[in-house]
Protein backbone atom coordinates (compact mmCIF):
# COMPACT_ATOMS: atom_id res chain seq x y z
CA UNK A 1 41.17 10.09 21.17
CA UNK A 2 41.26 10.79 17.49
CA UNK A 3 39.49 8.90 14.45
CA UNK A 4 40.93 9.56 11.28
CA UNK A 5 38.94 10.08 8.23
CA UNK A 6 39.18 7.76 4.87
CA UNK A 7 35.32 6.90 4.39
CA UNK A 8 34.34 3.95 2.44
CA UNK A 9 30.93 3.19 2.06
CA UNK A 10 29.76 -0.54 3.24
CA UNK A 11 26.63 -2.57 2.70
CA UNK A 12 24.53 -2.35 6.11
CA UNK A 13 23.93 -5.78 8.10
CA UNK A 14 21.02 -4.90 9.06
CA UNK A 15 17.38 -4.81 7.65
CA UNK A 16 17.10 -1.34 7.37
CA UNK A 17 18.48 -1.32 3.99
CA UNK A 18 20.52 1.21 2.07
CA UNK A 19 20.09 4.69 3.51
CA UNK A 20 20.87 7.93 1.64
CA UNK A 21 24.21 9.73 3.35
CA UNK A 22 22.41 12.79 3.46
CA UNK A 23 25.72 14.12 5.34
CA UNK A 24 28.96 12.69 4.54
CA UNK A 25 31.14 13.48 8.46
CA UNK A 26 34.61 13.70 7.86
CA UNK A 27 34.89 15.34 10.72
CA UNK A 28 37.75 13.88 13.05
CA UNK A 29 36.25 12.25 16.60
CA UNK A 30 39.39 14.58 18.39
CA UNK A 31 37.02 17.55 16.32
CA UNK A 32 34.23 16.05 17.03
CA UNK A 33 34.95 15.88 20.63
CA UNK A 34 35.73 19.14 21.24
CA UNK A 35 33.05 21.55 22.00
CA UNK A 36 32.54 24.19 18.91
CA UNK A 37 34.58 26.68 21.40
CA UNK A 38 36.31 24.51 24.11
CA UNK A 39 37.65 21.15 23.81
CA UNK A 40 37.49 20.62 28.02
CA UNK A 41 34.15 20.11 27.16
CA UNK A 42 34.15 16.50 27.12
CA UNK A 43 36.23 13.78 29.02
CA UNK A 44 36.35 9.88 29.57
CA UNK A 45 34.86 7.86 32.57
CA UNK A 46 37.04 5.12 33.95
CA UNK A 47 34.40 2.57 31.79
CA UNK A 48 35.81 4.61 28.60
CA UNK A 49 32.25 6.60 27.84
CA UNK A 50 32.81 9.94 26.94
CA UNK A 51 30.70 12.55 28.33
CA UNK A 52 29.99 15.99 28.23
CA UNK A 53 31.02 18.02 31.70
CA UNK A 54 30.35 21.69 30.93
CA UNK A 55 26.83 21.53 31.23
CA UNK A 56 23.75 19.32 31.81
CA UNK A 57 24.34 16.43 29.95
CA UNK A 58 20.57 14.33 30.00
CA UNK A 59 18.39 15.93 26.64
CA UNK A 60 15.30 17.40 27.29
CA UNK A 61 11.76 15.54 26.83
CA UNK A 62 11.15 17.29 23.15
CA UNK A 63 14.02 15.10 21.97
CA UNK A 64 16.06 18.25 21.90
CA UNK A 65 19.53 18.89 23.84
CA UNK A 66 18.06 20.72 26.95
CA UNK A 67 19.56 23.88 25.99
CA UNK A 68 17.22 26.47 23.88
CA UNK A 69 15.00 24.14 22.25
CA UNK A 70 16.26 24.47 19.04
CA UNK A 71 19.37 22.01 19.16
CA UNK A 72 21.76 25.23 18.65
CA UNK A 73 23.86 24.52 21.42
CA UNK A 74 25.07 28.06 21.27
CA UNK A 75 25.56 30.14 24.14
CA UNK A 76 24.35 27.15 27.11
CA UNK A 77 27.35 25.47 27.08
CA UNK A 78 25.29 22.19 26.01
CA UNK A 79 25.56 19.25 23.78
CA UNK A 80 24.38 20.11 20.25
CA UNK A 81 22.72 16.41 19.55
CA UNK A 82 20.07 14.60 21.32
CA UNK A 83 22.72 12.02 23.14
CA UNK A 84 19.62 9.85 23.69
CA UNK A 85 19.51 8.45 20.32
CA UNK A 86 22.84 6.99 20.79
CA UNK A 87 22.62 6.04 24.86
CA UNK A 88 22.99 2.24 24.46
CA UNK A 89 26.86 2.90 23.24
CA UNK A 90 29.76 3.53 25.09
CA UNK A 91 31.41 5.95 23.22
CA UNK A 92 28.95 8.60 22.39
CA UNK A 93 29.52 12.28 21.06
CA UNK A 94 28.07 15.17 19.17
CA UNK A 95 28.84 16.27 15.29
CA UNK A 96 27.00 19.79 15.05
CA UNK A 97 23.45 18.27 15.61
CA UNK A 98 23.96 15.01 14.95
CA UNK A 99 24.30 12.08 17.55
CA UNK A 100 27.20 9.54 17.05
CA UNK A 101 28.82 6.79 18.54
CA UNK A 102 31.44 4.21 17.61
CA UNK A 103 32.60 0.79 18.56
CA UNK A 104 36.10 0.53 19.52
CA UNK A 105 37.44 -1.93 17.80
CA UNK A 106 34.66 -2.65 15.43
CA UNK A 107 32.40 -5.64 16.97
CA UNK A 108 31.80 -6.98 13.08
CA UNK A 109 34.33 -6.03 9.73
CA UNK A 110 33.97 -5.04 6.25
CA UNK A 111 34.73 -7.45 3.48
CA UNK A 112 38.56 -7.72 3.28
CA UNK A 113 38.54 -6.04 -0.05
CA UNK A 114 37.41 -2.35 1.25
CA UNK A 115 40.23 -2.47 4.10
CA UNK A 116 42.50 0.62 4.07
CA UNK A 117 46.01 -1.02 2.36
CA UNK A 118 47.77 0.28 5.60
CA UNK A 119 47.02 1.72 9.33
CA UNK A 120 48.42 5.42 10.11
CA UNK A 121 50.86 4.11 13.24
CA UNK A 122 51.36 0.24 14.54
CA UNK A 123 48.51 0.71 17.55
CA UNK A 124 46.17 2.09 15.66
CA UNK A 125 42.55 -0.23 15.09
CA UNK A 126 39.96 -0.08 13.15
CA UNK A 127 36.76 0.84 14.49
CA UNK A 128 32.58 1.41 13.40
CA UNK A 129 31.39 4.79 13.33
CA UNK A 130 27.87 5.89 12.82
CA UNK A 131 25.60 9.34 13.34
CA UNK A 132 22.46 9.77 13.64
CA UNK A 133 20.23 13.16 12.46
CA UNK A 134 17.96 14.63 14.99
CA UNK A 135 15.21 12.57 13.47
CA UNK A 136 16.59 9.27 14.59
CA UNK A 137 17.74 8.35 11.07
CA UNK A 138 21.40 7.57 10.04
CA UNK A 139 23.43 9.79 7.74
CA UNK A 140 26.80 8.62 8.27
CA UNK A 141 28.22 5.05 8.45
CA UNK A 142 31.85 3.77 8.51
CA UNK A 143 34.80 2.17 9.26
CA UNK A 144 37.86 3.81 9.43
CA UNK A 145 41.08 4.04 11.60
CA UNK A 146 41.46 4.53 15.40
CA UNK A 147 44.63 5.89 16.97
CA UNK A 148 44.28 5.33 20.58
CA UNK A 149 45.29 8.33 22.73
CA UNK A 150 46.55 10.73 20.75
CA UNK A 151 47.76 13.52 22.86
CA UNK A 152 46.62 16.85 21.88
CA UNK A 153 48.67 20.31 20.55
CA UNK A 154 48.00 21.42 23.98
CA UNK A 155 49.96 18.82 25.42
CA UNK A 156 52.15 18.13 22.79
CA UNK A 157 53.79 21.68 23.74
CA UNK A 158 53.59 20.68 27.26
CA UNK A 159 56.25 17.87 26.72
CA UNK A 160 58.10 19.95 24.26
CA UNK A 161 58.31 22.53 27.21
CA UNK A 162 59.77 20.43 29.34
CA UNK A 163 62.00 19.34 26.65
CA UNK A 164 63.84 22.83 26.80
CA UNK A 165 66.60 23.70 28.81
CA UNK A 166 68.89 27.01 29.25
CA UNK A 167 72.39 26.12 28.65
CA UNK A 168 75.19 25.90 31.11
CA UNK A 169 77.21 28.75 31.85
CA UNK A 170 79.52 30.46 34.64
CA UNK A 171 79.11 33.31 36.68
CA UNK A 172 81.68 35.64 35.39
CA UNK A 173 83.12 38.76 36.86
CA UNK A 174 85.71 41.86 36.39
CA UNK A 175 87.82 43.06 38.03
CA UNK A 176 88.86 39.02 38.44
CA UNK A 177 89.58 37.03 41.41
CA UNK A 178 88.46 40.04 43.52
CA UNK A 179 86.78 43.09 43.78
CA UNK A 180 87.28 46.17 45.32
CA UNK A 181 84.76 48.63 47.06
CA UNK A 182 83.31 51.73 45.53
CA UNK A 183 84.72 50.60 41.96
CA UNK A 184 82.02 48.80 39.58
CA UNK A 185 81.93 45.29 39.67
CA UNK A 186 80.81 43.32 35.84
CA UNK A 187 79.01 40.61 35.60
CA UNK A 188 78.17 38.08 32.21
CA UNK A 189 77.08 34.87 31.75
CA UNK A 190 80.83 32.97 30.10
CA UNK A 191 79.79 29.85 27.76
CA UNK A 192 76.18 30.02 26.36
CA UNK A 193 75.52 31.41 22.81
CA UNK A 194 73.41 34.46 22.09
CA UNK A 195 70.86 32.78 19.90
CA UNK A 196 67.97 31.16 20.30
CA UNK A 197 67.79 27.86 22.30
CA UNK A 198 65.30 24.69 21.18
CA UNK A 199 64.06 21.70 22.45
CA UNK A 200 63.88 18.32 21.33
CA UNK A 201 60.51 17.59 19.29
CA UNK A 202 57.27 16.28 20.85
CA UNK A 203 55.54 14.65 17.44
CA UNK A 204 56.40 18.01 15.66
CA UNK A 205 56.23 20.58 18.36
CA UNK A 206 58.95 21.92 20.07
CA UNK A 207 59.38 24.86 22.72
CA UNK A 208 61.97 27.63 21.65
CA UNK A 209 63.48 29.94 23.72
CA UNK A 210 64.81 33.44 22.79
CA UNK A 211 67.40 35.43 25.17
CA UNK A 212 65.51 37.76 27.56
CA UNK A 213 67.47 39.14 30.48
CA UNK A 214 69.98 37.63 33.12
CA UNK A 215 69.02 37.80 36.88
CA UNK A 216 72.05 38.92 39.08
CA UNK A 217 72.19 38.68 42.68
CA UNK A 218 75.57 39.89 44.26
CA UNK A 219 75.10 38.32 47.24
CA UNK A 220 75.47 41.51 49.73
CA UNK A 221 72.04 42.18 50.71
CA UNK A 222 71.38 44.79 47.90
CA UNK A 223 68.98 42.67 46.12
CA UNK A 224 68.62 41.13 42.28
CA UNK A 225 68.99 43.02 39.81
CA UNK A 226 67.78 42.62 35.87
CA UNK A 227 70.80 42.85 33.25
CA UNK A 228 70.90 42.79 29.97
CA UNK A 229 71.50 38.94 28.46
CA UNK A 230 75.14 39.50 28.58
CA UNK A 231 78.01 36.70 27.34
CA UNK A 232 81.05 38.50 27.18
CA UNK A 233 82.77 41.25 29.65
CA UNK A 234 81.19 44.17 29.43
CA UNK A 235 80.06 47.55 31.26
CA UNK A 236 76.24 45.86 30.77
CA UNK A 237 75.59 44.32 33.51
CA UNK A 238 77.58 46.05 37.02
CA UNK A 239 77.27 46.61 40.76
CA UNK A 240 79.23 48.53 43.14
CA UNK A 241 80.15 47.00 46.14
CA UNK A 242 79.61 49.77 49.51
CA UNK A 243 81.57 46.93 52.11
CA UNK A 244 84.18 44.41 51.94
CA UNK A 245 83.23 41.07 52.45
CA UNK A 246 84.08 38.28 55.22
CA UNK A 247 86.94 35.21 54.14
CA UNK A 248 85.96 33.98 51.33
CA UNK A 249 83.85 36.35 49.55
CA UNK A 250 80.37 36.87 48.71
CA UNK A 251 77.93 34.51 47.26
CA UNK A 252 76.89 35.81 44.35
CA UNK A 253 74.73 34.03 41.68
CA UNK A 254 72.49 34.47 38.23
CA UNK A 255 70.12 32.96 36.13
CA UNK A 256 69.47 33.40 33.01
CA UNK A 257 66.05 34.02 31.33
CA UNK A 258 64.09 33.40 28.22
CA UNK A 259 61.09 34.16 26.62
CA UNK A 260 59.67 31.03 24.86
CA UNK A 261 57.37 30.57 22.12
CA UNK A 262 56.05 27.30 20.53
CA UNK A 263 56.14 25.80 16.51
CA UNK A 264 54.90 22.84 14.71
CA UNK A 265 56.69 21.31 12.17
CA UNK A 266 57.96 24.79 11.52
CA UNK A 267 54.89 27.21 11.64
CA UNK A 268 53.95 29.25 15.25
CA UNK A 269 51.56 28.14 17.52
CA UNK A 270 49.27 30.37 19.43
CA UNK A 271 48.71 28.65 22.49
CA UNK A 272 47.25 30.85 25.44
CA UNK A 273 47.53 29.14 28.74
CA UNK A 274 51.24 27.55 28.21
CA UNK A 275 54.25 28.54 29.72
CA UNK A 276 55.78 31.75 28.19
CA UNK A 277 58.79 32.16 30.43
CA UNK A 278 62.12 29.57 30.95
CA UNK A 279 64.21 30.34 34.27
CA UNK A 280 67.21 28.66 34.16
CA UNK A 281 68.68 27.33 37.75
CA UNK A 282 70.76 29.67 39.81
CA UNK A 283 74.45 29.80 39.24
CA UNK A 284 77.20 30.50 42.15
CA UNK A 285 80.07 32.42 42.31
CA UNK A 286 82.12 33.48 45.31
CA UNK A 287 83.44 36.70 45.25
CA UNK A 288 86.09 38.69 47.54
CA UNK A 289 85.21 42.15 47.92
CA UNK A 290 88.34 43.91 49.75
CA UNK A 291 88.77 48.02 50.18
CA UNK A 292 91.58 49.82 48.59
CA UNK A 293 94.72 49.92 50.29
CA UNK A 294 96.62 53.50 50.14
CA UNK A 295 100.23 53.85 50.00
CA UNK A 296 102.61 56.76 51.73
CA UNK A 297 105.50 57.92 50.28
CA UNK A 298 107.67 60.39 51.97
C-alpha cells in the first residue's frame, strides 16, 4: 500500500484550531511502512489494520514503544512510535517516532478548490492522513492520493522473472545422423542467439538473462556434463561414445542456462533473495551410436 506525497495544507474541522506543522512527512506510507531496515516488518489483517509482526507490538506503560525506553526503535526490532496514540484507527503505522494513521478513503473532503487537478492511475482515492508526535500533538495533516496495492520492487521482479524465458533451440550433433564409437561426438545448441535474452516489463522491471553454460546429457549412463554456451558446430562442447547403442539410438538431451540479473526502467537492481539462475527445459535428441566397420582387401 503506497500514499503518494503532494501536501496541501487544510483548515482543521475540529476545535483544536490551527496547529504549527512542526514536521512536514513526505514520507511515502509504502516508506513509512517498512521498518527502517526490513520492510516484512509490517503486514495487513484480513479487517485491513496494519500491524507490526517482528516484535511486540502493545507500547509500554511510559507511553514509549516497549523497546529501550527511549522511542529509538533501534536494535529491538520494535515500533518506533507509541501506536497507542493512534489505536482507535484502522490503519495505523510509524514515521520515525511519530504515530500515524489514515482513513481510506477520506471519511470528510477538502474544499473542491485544493483537490489535486488529476489522480496518479484510474483506482487510485484520496485519503486523510495525520501523525501524531510522541507528545500526543499533531504535526502532520493531509489529504493526498491513495494507490491501492501497489506491488513492491521485490515483487515487481518476481513477475518480471517469470516473464523470462530461454529460447527454443535443437539438440545438435556431429558427426550427423550417427555417431561412431571411440571418435568425439559435438554437441551445440542450433537456433538461439548468443546475446542476452529479456523479459517482458513488470511496471518498469524486467528480468534479463545473460548466456552461462549448456547442460549436456548423452544419454549413455556417463552423466551431464557442463559445456560452454555453444550455437554453432564446434570442438566446444564433445563426448566420446565407449558402446554402440540399441535401435534407435540414445536419448540424449540439453538445457541451456543463464545467469539473470534485474533493471528498472534501465538502471540495475540489487535484489538479494531473487532468483539468479534461468534453466531452460530439457531438449531431446536421439542419437545412433554404431562401431566402425573394417574392410579387407586382398
Amino acid at each position: 500500500m503506497t500514499i503518494e506525497g503532494g501536501s496541501r495544507r487544510w483548515a482543521r474541522l475540529t476545535t483544536v484550531g490551527l496547529l504549527t506543522l512542526a514536521a512536514l512527512c513526505a514520507t511515502s506510507l509504502q516508506h513509512a511502512m517498512a521498518d527502517r531496515s526490513d520492510p516484512n516488518c509490517y503486514d495487513k489483517t484480513p479487517g485491513g489494520r496494519i500491524i507490526y509482526i517482528c516484535g511486540d507490538n502493545q507500547p509500554g506503560e511510559d507511553g514509549q514503544d516497549g523497546d529501550d525506553g527511549e522511542g529509538s526503535g533501534g536494535t529491538g526490532g520494535q515500533p518506533q512510535c507509541d501506536l497507542s496514540l493512534v489505536k482507535q484507527y484502522s490503519e495505523t503505522w510509524c514515521e520515525g517516532e511519530n504515530a500515524c494513521w489514515a482513513n481510506i478513503p477520506s471519511a470528510v473532503y477538502p474544499t473542491p478548490d485544493t483537490w489535486p487537478e488529476e489522480p496518479p492511475t484510474e483506482d487510485s482515492v484520496y485519503i486523510f492522513k495525520e501523525c501524531l508526535g510522541p507528545d500526543g500533538t499533531i504535526v502532520y495533516s493531509d489529504w493526498s492520493w491513495h494507490v491501492p496495492d501497489q506491488p513492491s520492487v521485490e515483487e515487481l521482479a518476481r513477475q518480471a522473472f517469470g516473464e523470462l524465458a530461454a529460447p527454443d533451440f535443437s539438440l545438435a550433433f556431429s558427426p550427423p545422423e550417427q555417431s561412431i564409437i571411440f571418435v568425439d561426438t559435438w554437441w551445440w545448441a542450433d537456433g538461439p542467439g548468443e546475446g542476452e535474452i529479456i523479459g517482458s516489463s513488470a511496471l518498469g522491471v524486467v528480468a534479463v538473462g545473460t548466456p552461462s553454460h549448456m547442460d549436456v546429457d548423452p544419454g549413455d549412463g556417463s552423466g551431464t556434463m557442463t559445456c560452454p554456451f555453444v550455437t554453432t558446430e564446434s570442438d566446444d562442447c564433445s563426448h566420446t561414445y565407449n558402446r554402440a547403442s540399441n535401435d534407435p539410438g540414445y536419448t540424449a538431451q540439453a538445457r541451456l542456462v543463464y545467469d539473470v540479473h534485474f533493471e528498472q526502467n534501465g538502471n540495475p537492481l540489487d535484489l538479494p533473495g531473487l532468483p539468479d539462475t534461468l534453466e531452460g527445459p530439457w531438449v531431446e535428441a536421439v542419437v545412433p551410436v554404431v562401431e566402425s566397420q573394417a574392410v579387407v582387401v586382398h
